[in-house]
PDB file of N, CA and C in Angstrom:
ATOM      1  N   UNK A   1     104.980  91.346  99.827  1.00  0.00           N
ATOM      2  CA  UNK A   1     106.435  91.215  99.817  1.00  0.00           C
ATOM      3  C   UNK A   1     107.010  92.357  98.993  1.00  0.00           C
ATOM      4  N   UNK A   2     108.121  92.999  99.609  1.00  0.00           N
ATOM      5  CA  UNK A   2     108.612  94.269  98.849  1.00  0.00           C
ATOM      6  C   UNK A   2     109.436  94.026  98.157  1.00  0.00           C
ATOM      7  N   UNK A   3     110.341  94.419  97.445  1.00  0.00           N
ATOM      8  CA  UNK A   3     111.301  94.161  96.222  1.00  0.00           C
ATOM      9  C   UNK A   3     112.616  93.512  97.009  1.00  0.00           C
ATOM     10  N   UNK A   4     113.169  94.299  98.027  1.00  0.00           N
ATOM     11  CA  UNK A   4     114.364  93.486  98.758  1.00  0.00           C
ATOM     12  C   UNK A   4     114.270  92.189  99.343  1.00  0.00           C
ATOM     13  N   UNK A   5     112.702  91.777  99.686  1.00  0.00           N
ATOM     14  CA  UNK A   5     112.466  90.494 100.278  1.00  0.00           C
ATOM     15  C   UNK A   5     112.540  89.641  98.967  1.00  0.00           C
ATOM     16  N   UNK A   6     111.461  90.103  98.044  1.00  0.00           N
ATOM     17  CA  UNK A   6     111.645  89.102  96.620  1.00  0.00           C
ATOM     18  C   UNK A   6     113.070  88.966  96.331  1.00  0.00           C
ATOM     19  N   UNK A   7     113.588  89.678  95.970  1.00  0.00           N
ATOM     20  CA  UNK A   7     114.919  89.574  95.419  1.00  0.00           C
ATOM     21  C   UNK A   7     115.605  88.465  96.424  1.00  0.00           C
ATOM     22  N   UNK A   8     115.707  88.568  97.611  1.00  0.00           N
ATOM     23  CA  UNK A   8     116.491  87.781  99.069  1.00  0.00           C
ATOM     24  C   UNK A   8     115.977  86.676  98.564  1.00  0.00           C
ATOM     25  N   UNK A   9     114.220  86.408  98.892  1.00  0.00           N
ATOM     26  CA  UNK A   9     113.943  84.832  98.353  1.00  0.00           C
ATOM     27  C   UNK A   9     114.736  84.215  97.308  1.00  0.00           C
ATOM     28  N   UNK A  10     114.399  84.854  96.499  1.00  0.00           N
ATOM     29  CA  UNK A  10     114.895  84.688  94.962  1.00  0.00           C
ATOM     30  C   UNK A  10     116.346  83.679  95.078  1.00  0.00           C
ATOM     31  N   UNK A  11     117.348  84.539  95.926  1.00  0.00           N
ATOM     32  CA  UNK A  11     118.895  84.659  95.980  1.00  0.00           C
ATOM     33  C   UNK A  11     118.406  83.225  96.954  1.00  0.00           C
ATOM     34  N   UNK A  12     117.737  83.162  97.848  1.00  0.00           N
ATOM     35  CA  UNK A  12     118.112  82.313  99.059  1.00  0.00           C
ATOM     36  C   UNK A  12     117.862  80.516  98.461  1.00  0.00           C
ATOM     37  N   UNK A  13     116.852  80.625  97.099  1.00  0.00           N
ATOM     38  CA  UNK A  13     116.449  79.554  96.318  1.00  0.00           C
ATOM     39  C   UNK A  13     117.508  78.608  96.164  1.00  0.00           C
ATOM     40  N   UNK A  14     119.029  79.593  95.701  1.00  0.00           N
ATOM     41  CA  UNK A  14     119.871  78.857  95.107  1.00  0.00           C
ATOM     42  C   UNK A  14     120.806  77.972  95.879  1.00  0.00           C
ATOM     43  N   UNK A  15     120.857  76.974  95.755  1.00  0.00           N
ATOM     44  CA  UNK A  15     121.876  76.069  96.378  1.00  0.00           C
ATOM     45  C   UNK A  15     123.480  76.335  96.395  1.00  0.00           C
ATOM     46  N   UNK A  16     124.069  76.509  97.474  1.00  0.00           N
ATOM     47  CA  UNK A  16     125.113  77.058  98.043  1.00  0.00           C
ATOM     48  C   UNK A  16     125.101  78.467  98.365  1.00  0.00           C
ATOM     49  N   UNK A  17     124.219  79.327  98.506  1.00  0.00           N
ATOM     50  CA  UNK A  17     123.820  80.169  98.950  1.00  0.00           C
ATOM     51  C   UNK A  17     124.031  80.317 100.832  1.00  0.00           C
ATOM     52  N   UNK A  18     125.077  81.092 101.179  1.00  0.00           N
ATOM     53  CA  UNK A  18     124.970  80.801 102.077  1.00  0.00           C
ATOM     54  C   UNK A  18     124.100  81.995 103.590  1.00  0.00           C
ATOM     55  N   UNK A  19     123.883  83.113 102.959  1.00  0.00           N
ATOM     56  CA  UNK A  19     123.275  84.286 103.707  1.00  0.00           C
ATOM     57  C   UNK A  19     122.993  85.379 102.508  1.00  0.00           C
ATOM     58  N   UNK A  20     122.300  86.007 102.555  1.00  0.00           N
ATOM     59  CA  UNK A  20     121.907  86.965 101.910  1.00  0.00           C
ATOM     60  C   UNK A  20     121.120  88.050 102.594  1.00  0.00           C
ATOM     61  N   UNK A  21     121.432  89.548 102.990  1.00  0.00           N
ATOM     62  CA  UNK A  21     121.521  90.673 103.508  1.00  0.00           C
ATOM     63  C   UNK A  21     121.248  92.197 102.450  1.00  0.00           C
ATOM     64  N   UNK A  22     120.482  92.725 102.956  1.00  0.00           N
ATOM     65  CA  UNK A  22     120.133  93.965 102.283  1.00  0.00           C
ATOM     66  C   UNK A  22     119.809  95.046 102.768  1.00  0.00           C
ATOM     67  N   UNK A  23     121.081  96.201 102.982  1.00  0.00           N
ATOM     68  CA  UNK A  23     121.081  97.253 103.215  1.00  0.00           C
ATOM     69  C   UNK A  23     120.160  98.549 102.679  1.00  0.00           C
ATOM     70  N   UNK A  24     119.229  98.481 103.836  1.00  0.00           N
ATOM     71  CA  UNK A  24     118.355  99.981 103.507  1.00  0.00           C
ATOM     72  C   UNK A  24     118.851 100.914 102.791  1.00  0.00           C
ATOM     73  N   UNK A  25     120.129 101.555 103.589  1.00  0.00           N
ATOM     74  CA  UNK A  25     120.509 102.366 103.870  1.00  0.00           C
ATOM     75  C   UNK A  25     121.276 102.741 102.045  1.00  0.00           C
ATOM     76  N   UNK A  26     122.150 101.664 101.868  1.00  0.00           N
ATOM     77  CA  UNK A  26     122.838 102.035 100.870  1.00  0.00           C
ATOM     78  C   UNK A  26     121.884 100.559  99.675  1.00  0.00           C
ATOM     79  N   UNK A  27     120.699 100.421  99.500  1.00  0.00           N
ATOM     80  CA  UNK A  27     120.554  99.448  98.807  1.00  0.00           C
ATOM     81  C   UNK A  27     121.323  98.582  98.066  1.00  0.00           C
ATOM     82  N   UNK A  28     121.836  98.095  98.946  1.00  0.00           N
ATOM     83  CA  UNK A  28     122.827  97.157  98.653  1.00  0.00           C
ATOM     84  C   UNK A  28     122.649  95.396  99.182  1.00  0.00           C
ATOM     85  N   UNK A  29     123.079  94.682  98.518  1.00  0.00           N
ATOM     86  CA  UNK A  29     122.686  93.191  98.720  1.00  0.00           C
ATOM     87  C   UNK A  29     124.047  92.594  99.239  1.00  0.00           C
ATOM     88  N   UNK A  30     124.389  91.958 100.050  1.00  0.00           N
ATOM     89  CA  UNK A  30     125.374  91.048 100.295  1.00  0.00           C
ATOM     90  C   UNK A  30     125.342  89.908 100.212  1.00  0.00           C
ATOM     91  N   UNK A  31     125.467  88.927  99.214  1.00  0.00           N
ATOM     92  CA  UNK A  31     125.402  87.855  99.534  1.00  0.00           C
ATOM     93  C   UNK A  31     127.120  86.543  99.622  1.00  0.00           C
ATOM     94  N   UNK A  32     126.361  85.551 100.515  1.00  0.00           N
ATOM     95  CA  UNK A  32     127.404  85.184 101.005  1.00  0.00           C
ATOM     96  C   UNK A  32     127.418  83.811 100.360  1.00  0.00           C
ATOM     97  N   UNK A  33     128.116  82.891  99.379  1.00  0.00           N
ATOM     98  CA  UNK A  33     127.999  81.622  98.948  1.00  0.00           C
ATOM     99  C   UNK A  33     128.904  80.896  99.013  1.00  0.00           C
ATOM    100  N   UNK A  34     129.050  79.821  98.226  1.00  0.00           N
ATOM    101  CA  UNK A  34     130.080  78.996  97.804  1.00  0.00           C
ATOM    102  C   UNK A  34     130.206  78.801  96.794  1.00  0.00           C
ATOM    103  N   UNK A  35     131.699  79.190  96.284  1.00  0.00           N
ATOM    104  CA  UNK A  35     132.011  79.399  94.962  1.00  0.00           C
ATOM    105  C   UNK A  35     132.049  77.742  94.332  1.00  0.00           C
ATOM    106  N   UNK A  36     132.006  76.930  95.068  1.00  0.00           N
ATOM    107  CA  UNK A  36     131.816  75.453  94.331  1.00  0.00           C
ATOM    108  C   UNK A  36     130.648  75.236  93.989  1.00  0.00           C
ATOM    109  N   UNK A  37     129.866  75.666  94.646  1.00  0.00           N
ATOM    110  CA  UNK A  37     128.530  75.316  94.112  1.00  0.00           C
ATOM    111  C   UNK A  37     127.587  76.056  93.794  1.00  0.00           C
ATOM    112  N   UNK A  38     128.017  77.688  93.401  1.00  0.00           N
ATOM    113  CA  UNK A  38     127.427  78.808  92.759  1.00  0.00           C
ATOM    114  C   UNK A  38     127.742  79.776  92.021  1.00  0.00           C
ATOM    115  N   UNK A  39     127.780  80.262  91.160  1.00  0.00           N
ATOM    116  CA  UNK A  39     128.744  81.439  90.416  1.00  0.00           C
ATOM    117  C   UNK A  39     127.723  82.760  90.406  1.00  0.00           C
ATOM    118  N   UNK A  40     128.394  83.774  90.339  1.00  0.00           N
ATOM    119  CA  UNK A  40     128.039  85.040  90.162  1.00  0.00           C
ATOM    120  C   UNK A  40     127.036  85.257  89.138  1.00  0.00           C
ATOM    121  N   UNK A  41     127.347  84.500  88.050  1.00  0.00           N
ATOM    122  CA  UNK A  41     126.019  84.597  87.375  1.00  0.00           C
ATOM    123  C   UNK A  41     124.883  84.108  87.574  1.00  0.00           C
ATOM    124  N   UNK A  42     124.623  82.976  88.437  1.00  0.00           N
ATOM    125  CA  UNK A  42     123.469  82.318  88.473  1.00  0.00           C
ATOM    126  C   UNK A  42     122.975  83.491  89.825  1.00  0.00           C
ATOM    127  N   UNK A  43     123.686  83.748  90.702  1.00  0.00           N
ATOM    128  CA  UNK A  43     123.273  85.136  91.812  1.00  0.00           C
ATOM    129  C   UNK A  43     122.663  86.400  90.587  1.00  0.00           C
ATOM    130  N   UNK A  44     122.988  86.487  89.402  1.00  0.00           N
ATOM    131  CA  UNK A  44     122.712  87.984  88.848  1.00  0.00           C
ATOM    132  C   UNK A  44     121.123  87.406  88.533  1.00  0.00           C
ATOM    133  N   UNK A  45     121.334  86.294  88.045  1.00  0.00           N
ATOM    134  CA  UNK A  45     119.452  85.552  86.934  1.00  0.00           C
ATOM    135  C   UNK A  45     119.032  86.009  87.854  1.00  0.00           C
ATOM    136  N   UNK A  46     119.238  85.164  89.300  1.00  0.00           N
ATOM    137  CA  UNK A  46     118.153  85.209  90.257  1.00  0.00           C
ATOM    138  C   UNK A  46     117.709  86.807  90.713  1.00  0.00           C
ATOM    139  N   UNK A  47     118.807  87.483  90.601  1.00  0.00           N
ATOM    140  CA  UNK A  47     118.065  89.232  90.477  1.00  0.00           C
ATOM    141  C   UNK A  47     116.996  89.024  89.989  1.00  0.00           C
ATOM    142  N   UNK A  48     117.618  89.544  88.248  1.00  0.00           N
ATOM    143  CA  UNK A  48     116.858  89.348  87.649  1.00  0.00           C
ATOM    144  C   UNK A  48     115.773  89.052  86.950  1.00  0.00           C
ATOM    145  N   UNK A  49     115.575  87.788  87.703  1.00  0.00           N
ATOM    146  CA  UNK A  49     114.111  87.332  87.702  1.00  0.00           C
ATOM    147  C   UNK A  49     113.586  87.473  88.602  1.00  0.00           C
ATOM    148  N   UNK A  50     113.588  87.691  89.895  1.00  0.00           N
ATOM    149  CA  UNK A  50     112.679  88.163  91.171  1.00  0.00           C
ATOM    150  C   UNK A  50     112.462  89.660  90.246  1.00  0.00           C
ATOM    151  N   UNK A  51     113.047  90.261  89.395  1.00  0.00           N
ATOM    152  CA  UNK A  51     112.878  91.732  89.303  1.00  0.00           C
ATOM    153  C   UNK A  51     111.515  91.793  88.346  1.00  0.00           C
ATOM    154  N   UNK A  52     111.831  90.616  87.324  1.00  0.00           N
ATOM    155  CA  UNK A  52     111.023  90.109  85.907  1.00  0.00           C
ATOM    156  C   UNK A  52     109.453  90.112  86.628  1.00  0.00           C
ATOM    157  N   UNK A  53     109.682  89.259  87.723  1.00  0.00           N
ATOM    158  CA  UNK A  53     108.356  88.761  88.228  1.00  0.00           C
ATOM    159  C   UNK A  53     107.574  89.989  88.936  1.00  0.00           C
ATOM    160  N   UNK A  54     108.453  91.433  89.337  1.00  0.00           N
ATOM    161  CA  UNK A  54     107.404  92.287  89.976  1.00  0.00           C
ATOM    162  C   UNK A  54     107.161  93.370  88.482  1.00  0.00           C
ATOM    163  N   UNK A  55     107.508  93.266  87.503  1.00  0.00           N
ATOM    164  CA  UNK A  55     107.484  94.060  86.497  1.00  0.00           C
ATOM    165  C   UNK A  55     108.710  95.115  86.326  1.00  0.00           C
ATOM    166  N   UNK A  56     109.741  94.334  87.124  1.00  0.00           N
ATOM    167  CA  UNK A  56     111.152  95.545  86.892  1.00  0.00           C
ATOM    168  C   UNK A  56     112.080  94.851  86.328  1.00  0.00           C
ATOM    169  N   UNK A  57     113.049  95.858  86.045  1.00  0.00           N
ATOM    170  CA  UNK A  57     114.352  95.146  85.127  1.00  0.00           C
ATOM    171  C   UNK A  57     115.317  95.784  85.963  1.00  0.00           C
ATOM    172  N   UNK A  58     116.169  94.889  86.827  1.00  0.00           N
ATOM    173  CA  UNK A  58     117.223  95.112  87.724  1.00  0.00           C
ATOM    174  C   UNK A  58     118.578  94.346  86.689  1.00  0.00           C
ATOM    175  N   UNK A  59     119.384  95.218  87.132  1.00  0.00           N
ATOM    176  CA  UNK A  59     120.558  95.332  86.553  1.00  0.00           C
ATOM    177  C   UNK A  59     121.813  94.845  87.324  1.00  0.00           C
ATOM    178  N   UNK A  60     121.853  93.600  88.073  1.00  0.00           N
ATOM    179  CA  UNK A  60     122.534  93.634  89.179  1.00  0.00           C
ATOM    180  C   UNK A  60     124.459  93.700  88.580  1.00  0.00           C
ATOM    181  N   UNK A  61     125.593  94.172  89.660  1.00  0.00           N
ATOM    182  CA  UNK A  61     126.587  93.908  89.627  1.00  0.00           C
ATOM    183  C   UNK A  61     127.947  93.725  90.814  1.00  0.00           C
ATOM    184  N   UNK A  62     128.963  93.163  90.246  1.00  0.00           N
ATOM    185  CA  UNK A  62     129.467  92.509  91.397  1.00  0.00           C
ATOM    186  C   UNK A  62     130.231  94.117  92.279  1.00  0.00           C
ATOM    187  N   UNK A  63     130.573  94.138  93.407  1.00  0.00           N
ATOM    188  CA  UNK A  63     131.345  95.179  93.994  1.00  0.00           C
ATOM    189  C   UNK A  63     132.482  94.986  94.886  1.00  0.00           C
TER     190      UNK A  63
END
């Protein structure tokens, strides 16, 4: 599993999560949720820790 799939799992774990997408091209993540039942920060951990777990430190932010 390569870093964009970990990371996707990671993101797809969370409940209200509703799609999550990752551009080759411009490495970029889209993800799609519900703000009732997810906040931006619990989307950054889950970076984060898919990043922890391959030995990287990702820095995610909103755009």
């Amino acid at each position: 599993m390569g870093c964009p799939d970990a990371v996707c799992a990671e993101i797809r774990n969370i409940p209200g999560v509703a799609r999550v997408e990752f551009d080759q091209e411009t490495k970029v993540f889209q993800v799609a949720y519900s703000p009732r039942f997810v906040t931006p920060d619990q989307i950054f951990a889950a970076v984060w820790e898919a990043g922890r777990k391959m030995g990287k430190e990702y820095l995610p932010r909103e755009m």
